[in-house]
Protein backbone atom coordinates (compact mmCIF):
# COMPACT_ATOMS: atom_id res chain seq x y z
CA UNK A 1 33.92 5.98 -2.75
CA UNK A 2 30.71 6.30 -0.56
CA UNK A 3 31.26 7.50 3.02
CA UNK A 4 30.70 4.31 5.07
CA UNK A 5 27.66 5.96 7.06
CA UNK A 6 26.24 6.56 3.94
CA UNK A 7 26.74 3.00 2.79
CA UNK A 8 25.06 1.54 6.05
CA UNK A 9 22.04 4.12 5.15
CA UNK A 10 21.49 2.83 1.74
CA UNK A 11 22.06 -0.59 2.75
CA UNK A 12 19.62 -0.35 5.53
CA UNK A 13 16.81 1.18 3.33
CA UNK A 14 17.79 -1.41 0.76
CA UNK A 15 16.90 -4.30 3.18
CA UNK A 16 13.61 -2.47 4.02
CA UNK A 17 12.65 -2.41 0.16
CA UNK A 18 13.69 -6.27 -0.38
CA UNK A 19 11.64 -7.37 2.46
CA UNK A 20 8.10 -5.54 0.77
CA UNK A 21 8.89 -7.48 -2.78
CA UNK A 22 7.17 -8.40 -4.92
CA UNK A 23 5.34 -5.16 -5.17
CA UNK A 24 1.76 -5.49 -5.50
CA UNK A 25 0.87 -3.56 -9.36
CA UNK A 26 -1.02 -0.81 -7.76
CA UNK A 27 2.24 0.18 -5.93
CA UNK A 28 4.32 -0.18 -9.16
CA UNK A 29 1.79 2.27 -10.37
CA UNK A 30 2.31 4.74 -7.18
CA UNK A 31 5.92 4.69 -7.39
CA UNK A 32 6.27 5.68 -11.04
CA UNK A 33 3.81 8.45 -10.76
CA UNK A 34 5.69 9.98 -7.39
CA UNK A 35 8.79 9.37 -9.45
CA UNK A 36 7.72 10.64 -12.62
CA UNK A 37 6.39 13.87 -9.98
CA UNK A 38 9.99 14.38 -8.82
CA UNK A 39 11.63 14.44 -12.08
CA UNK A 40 9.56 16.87 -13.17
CA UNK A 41 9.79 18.96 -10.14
CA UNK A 42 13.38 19.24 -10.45
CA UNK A 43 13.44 19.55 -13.75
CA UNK A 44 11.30 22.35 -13.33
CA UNK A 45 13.67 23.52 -10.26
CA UNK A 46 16.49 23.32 -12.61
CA UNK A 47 15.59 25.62 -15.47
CA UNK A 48 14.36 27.88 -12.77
CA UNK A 49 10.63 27.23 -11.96
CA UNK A 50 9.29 28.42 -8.72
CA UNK A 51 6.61 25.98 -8.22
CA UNK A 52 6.75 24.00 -4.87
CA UNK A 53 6.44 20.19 -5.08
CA UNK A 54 2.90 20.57 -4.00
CA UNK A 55 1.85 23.11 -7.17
CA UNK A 56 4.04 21.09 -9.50
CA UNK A 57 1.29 18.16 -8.20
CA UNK A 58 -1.48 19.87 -9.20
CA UNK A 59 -0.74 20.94 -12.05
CA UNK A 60 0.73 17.36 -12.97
CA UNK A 61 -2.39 15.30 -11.79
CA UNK A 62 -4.28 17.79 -14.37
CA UNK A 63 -2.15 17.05 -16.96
């Protein structure tokens, strides 16, 4: 069970993305590359990389 502070966090933040839809495409596009970023950042973090979320970046925007 979430912790009911929690809950009013995600809730809040939840409101906050409902009110910005629909998302223009160009966003779509911005949100799936930052995502894409993260997962591969801590994958990367995981298996021991020492990169910093900033490197990982570069090296990603290159790829």
């Amino acid at each position: 069970m979430i912790h009911a502070p929690i809950l009013k966090r995600i809730e809040h933040k939840f409101k906050i993305i409902q009110a910005k839809r629909p998302f223009s495409k160009i966003n779509i596009g911005k949100l799936k590359e930052q995502l894409s970023l993260e997962l591969s950042f801590n994958s990367n973090a995981i298996e021991g990389n020492k990169l910093t979320l900033k490197e990982t970046y570069k090296r990603f925007i290159r790829w």
